[in-house]
PDB file of N, CA and C in Angstrom:
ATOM      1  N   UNK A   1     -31.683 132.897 -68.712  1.00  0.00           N
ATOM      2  CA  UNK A   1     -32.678 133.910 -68.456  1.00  0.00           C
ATOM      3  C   UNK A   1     -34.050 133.237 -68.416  1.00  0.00           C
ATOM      4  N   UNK A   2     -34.956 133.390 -67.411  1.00  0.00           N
ATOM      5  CA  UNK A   2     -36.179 133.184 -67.441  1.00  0.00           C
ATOM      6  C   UNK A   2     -36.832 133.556 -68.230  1.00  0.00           C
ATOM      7  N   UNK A   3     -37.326 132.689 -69.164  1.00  0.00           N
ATOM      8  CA  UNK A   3     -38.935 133.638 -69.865  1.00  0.00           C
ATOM      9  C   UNK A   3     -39.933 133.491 -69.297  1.00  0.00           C
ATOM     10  N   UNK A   4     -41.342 133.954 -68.940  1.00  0.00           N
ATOM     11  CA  UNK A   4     -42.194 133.072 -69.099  1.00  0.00           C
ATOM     12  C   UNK A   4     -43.158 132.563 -70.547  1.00  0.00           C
ATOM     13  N   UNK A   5     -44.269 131.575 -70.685  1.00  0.00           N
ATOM     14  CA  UNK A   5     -44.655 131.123 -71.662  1.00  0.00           C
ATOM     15  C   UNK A   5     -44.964 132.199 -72.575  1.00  0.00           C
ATOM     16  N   UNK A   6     -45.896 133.104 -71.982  1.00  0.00           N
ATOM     17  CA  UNK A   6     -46.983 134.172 -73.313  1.00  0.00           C
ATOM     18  C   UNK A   6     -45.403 134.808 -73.781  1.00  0.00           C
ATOM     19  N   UNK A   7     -44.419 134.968 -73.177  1.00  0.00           N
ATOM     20  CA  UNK A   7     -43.058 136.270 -73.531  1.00  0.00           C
ATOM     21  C   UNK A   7     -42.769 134.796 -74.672  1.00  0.00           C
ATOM     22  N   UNK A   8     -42.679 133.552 -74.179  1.00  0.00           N
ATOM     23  CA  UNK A   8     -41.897 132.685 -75.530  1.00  0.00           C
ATOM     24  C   UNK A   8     -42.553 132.973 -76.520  1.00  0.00           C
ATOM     25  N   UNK A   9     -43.744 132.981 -76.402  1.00  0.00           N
ATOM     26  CA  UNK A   9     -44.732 133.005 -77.831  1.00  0.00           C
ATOM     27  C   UNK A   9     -44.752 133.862 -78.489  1.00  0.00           C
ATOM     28  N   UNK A  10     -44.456 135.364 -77.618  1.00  0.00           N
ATOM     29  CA  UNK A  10     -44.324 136.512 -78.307  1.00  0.00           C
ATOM     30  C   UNK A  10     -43.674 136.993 -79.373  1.00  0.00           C
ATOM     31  N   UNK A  11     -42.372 135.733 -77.919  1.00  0.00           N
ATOM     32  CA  UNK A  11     -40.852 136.419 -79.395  1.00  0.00           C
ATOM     33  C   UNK A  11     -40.550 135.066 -80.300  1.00  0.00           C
ATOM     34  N   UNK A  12     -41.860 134.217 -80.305  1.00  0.00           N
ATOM     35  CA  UNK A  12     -41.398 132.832 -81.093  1.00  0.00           C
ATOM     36  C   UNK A  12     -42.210 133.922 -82.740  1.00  0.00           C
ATOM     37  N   UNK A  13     -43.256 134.128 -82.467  1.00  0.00           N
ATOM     38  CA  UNK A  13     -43.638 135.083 -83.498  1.00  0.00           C
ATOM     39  C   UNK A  13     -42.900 135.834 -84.212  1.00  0.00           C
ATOM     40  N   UNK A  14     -42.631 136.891 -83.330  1.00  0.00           N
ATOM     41  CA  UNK A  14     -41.483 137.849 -84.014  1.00  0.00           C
ATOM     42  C   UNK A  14     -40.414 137.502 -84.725  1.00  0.00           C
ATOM     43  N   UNK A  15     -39.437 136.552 -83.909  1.00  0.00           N
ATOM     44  CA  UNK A  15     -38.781 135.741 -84.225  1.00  0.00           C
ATOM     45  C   UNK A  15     -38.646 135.141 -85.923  1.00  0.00           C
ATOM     46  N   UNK A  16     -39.855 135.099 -86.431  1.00  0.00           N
ATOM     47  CA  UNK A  16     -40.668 133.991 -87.553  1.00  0.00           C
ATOM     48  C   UNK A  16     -40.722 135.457 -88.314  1.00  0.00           C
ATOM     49  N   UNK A  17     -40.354 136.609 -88.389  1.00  0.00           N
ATOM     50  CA  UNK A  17     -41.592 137.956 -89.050  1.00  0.00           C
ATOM     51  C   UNK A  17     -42.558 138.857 -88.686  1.00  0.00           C
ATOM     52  N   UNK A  18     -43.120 138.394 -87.090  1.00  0.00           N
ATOM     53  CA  UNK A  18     -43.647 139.349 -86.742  1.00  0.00           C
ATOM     54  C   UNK A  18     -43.755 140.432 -86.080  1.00  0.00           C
ATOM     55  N   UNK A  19     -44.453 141.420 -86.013  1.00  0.00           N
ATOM     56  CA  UNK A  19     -43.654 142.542 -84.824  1.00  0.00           C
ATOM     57  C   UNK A  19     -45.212 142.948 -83.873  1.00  0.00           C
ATOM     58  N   UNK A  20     -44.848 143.655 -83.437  1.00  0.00           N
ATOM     59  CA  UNK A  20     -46.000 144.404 -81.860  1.00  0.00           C
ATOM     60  C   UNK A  20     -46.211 145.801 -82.755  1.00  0.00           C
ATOM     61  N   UNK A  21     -47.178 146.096 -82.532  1.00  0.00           N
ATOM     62  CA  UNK A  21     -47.538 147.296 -82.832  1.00  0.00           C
ATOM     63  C   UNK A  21     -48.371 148.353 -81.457  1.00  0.00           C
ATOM     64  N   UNK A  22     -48.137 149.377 -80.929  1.00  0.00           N
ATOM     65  CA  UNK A  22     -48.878 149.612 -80.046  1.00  0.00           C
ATOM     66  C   UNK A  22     -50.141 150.615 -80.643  1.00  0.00           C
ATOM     67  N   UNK A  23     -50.732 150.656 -79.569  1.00  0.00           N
ATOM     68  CA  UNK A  23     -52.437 151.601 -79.300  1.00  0.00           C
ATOM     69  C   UNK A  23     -52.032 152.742 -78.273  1.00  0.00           C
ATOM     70  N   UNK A  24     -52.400 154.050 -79.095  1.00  0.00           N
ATOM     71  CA  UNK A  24     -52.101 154.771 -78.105  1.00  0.00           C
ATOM     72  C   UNK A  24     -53.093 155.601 -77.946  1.00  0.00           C
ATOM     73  N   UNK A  25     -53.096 156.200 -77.123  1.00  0.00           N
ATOM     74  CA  UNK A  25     -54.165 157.956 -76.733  1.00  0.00           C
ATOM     75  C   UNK A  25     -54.162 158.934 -77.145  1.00  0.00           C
ATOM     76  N   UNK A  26     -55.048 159.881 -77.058  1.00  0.00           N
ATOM     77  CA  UNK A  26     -54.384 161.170 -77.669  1.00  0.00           C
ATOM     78  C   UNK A  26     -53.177 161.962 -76.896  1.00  0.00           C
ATOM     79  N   UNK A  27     -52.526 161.818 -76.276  1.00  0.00           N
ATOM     80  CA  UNK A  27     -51.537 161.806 -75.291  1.00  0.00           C
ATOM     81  C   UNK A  27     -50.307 161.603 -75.952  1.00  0.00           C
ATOM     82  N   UNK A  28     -50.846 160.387 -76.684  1.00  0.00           N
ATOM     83  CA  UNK A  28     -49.550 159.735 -76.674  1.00  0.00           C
ATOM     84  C   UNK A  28     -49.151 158.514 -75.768  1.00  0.00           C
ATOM     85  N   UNK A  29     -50.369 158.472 -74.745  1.00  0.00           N
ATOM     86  CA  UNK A  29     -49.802 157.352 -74.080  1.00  0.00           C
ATOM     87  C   UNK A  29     -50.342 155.753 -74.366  1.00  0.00           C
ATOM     88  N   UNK A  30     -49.593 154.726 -73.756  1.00  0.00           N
ATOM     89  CA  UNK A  30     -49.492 153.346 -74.225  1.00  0.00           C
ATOM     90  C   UNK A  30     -50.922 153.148 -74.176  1.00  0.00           C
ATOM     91  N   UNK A  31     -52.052 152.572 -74.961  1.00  0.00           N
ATOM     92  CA  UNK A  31     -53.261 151.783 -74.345  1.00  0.00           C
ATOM     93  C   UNK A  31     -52.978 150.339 -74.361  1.00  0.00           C
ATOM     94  N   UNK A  32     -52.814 150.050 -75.170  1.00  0.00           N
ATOM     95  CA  UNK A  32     -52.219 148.227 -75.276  1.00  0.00           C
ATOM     96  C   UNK A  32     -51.328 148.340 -76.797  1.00  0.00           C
ATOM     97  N   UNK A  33     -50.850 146.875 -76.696  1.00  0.00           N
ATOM     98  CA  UNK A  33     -49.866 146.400 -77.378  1.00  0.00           C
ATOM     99  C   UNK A  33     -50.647 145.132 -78.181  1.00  0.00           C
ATOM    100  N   UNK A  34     -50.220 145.242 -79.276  1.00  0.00           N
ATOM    101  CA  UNK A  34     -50.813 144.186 -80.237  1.00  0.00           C
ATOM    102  C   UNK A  34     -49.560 143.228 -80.991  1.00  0.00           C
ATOM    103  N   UNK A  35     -49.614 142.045 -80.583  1.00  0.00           N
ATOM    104  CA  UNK A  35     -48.142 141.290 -81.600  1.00  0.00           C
ATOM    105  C   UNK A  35     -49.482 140.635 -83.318  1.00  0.00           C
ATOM    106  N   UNK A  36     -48.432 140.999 -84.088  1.00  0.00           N
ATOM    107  CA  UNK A  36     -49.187 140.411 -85.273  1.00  0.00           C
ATOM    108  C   UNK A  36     -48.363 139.558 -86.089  1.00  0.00           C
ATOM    109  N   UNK A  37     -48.791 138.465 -86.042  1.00  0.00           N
ATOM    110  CA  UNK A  37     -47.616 137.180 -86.645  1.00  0.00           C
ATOM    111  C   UNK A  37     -47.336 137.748 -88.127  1.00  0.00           C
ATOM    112  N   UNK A  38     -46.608 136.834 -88.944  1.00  0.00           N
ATOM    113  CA  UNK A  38     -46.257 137.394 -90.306  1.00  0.00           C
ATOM    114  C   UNK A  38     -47.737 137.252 -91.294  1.00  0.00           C
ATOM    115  N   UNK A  39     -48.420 135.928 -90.519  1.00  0.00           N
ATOM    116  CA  UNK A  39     -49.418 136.204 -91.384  1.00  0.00           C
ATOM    117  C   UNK A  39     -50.498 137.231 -91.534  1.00  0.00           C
ATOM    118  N   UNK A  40     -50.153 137.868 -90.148  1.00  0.00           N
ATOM    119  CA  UNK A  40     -50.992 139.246 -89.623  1.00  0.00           C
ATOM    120  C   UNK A  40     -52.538 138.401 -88.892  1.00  0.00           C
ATOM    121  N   UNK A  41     -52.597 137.606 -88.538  1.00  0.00           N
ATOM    122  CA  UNK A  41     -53.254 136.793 -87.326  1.00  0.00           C
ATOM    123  C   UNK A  41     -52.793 137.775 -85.886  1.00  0.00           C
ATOM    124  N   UNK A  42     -53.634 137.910 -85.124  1.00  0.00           N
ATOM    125  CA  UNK A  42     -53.245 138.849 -83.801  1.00  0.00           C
ATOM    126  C   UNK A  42     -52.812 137.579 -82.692  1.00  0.00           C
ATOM    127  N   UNK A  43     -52.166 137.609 -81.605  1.00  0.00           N
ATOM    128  CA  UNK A  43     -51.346 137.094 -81.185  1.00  0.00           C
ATOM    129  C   UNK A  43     -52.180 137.324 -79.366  1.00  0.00           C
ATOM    130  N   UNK A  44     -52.675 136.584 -79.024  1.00  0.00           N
ATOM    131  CA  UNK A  44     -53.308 137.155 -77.533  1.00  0.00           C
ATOM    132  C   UNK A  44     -52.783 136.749 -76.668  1.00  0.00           C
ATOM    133  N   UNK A  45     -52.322 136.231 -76.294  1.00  0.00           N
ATOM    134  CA  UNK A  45     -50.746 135.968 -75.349  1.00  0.00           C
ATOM    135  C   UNK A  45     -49.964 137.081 -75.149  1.00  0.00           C
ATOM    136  N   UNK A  46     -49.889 138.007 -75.762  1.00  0.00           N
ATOM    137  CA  UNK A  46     -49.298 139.595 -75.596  1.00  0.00           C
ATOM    138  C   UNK A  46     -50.143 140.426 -75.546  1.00  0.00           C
ATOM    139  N   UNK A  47     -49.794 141.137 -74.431  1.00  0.00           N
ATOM    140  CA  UNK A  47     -50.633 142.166 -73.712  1.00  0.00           C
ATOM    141  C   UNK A  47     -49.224 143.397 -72.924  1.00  0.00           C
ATOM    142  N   UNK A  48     -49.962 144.129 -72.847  1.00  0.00           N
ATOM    143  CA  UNK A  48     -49.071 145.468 -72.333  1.00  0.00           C
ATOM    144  C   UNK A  48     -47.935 144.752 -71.162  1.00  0.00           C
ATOM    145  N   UNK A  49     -48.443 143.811 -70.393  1.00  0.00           N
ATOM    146  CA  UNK A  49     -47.499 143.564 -69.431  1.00  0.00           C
ATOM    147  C   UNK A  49     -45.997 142.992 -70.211  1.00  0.00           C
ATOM    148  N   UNK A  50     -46.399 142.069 -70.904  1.00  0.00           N
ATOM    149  CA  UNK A  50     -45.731 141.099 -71.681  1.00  0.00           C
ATOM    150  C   UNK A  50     -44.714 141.771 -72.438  1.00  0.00           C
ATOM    151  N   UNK A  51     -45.467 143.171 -73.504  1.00  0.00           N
ATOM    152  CA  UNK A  51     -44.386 143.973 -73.898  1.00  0.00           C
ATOM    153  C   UNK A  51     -43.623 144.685 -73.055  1.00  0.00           C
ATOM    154  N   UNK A  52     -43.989 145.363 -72.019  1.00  0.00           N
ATOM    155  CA  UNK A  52     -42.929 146.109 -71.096  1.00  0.00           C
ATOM    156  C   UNK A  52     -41.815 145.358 -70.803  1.00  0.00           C
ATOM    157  N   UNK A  53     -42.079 144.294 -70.496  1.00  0.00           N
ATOM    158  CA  UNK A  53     -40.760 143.223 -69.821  1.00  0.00           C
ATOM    159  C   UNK A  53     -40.228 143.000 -71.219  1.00  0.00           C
ATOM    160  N   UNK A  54     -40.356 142.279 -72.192  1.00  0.00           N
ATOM    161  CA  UNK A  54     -39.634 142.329 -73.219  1.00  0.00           C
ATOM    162  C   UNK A  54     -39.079 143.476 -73.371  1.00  0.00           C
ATOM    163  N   UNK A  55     -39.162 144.633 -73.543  1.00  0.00           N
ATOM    164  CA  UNK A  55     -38.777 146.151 -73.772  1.00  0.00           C
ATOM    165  C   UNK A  55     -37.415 146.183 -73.102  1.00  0.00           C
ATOM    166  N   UNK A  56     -38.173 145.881 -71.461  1.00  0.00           N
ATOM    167  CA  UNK A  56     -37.174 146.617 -70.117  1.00  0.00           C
ATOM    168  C   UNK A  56     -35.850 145.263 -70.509  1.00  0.00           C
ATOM    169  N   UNK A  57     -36.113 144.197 -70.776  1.00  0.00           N
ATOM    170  CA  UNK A  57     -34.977 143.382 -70.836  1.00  0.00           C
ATOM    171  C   UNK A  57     -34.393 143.703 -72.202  1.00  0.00           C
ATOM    172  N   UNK A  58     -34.976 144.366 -73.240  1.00  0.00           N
ATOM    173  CA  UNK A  58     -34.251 144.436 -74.406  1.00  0.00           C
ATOM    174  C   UNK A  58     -34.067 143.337 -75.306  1.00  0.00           C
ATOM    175  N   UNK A  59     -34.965 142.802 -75.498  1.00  0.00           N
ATOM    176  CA  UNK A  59     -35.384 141.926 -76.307  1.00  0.00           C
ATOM    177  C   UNK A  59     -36.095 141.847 -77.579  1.00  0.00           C
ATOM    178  N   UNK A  60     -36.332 143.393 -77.505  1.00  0.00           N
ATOM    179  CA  UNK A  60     -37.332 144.161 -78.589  1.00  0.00           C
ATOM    180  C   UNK A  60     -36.966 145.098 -78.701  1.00  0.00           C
ATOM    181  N   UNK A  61     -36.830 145.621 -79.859  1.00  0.00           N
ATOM    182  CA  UNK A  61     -36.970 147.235 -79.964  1.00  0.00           C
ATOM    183  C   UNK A  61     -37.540 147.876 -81.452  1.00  0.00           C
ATOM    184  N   UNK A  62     -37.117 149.342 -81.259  1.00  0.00           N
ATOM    185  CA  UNK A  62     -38.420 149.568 -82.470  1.00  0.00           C
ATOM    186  C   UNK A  62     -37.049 150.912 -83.012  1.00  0.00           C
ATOM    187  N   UNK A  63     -36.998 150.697 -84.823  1.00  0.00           N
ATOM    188  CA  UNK A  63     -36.277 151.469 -85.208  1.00  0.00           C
ATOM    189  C   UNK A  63     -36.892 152.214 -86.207  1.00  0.00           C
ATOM    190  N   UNK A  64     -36.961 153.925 -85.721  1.00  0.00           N
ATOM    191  CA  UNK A  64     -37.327 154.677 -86.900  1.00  0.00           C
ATOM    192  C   UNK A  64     -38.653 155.038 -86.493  1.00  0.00           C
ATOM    193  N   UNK A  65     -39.528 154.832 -84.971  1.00  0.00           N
ATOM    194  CA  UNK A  65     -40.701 155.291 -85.119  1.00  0.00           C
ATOM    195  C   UNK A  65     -41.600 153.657 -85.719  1.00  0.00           C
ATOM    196  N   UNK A  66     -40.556 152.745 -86.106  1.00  0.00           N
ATOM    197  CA  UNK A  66     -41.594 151.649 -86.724  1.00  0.00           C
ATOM    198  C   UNK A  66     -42.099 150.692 -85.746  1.00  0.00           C
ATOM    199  N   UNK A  67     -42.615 149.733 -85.394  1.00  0.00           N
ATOM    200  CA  UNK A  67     -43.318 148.333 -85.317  1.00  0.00           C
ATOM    201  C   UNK A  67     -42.124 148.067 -84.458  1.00  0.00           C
ATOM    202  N   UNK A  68     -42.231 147.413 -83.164  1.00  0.00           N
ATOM    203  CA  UNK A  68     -41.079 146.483 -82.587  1.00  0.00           C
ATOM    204  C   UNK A  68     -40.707 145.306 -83.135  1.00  0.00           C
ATOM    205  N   UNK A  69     -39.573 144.912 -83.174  1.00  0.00           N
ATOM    206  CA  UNK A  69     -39.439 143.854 -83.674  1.00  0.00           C
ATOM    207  C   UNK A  69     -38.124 143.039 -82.888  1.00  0.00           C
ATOM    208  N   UNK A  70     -38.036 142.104 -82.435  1.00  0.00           N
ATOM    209  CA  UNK A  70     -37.229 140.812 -81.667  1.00  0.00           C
ATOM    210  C   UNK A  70     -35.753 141.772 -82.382  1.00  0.00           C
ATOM    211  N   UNK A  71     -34.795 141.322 -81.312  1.00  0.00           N
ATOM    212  CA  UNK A  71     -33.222 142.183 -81.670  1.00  0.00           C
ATOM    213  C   UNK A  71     -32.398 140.367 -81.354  1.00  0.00           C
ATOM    214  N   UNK A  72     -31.215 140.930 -81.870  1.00  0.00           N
ATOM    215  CA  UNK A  72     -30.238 140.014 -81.693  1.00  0.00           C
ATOM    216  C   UNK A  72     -30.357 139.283 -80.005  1.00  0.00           C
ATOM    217  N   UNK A  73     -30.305 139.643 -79.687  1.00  0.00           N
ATOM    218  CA  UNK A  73     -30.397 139.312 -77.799  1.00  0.00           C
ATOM    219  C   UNK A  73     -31.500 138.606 -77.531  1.00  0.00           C
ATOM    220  N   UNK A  74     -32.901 139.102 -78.399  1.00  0.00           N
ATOM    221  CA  UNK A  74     -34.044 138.448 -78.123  1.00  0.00           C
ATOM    222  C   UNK A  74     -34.200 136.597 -78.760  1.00  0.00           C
ATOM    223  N   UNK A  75     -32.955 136.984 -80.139  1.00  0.00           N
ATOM    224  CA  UNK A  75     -32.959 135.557 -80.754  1.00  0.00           C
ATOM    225  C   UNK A  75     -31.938 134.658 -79.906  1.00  0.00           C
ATOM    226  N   UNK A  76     -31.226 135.324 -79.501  1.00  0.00           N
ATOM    227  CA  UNK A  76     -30.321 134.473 -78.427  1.00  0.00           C
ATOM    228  C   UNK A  76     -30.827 133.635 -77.309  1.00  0.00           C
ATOM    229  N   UNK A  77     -31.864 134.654 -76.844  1.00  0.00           N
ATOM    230  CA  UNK A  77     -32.595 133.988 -75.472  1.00  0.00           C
ATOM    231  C   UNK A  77     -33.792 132.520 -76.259  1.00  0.00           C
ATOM    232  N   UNK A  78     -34.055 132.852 -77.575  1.00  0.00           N
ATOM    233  CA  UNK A  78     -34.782 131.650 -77.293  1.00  0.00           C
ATOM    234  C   UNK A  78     -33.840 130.443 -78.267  1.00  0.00           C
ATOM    235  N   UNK A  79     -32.710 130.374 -78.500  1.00  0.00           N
ATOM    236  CA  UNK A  79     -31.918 129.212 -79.020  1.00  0.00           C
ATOM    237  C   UNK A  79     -31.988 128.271 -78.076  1.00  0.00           C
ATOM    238  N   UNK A  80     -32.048 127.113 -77.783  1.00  0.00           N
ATOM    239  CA  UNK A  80     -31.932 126.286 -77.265  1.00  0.00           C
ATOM    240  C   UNK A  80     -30.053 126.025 -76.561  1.00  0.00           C
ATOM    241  N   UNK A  81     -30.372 125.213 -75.015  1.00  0.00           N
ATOM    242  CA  UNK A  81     -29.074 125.299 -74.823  1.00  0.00           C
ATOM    243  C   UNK A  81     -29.028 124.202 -74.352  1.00  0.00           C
ATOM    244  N   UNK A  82     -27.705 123.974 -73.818  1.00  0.00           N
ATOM    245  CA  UNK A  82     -27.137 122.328 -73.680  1.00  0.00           C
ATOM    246  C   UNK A  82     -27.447 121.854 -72.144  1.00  0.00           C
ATOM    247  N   UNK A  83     -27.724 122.688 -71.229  1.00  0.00           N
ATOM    248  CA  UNK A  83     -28.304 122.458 -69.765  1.00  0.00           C
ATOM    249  C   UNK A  83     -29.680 122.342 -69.561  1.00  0.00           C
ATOM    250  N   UNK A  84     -30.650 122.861 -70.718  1.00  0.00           N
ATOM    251  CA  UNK A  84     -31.621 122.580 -70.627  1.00  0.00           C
ATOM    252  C   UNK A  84     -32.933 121.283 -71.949  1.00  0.00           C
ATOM    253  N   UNK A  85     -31.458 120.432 -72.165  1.00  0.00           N
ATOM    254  CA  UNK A  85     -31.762 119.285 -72.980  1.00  0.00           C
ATOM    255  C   UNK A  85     -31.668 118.174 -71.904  1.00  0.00           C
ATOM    256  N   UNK A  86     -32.826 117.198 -72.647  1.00  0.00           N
ATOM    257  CA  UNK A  86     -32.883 116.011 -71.453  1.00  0.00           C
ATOM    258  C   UNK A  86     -31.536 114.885 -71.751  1.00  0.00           C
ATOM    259  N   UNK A  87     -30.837 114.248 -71.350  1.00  0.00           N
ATOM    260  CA  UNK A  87     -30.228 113.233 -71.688  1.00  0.00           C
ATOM    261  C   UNK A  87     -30.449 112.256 -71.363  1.00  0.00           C
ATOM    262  N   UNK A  88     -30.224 111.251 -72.242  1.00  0.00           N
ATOM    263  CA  UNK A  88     -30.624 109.956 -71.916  1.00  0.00           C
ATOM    264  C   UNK A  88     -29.667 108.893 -71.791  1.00  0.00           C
ATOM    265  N   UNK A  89     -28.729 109.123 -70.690  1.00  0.00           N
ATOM    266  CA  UNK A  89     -27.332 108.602 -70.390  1.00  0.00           C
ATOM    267  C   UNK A  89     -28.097 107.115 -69.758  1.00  0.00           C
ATOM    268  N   UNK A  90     -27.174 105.926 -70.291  1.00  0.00           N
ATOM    269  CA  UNK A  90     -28.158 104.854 -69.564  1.00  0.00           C
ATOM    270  C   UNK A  90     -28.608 103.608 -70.527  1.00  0.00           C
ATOM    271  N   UNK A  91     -29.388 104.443 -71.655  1.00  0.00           N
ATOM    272  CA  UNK A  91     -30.892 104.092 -71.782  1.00  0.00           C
ATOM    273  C   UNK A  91     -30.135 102.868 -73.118  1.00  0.00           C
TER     274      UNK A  91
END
């Protein structure tokens, strides 16, 4: 699966303890998305775009009304894998 960089960082955070919290309107609707590491440092590499795609791929989700937080699937995508290690056959 493709990530791009700000989505690695997002869910390298989360990943570690942290979760997204959103901003909303009186509506109810989205204004932006905030990731806050465990140390609660804000995270600017995540922005509304960044969370939607995490969302729509399911990489995040939020239980109970709480804070999003990285799901099983999201820790999967950033494990490291064996096609994308360099080898050094040769050397």
């Amino acid at each position: 699966m493709n990530i791009s960089k700000p989505q690695q960082r997002t869910l390298h955070a989360l990943a570690q303890g942290g979760a997204i919290t959103l901003v909303r309107d009186d509506r109810g609707g989205i204004l932006a998305a905030q990731c806050h590491n465990r140390d609660g440092w804000l995270l600017s590499d995540c922005n509304l775009g960044v969370f939607k795609t995490l969302k729509k791929r399911r990489l995040i989700a939020s239980k109970g009304g709480g804070p999003y937080r990285i799901t099983r699937e999201g820790l999967r995508s950033l494990r490291s894998q064996l096609d994308n290690r360099v080898t050094m056959k040769g050397w």
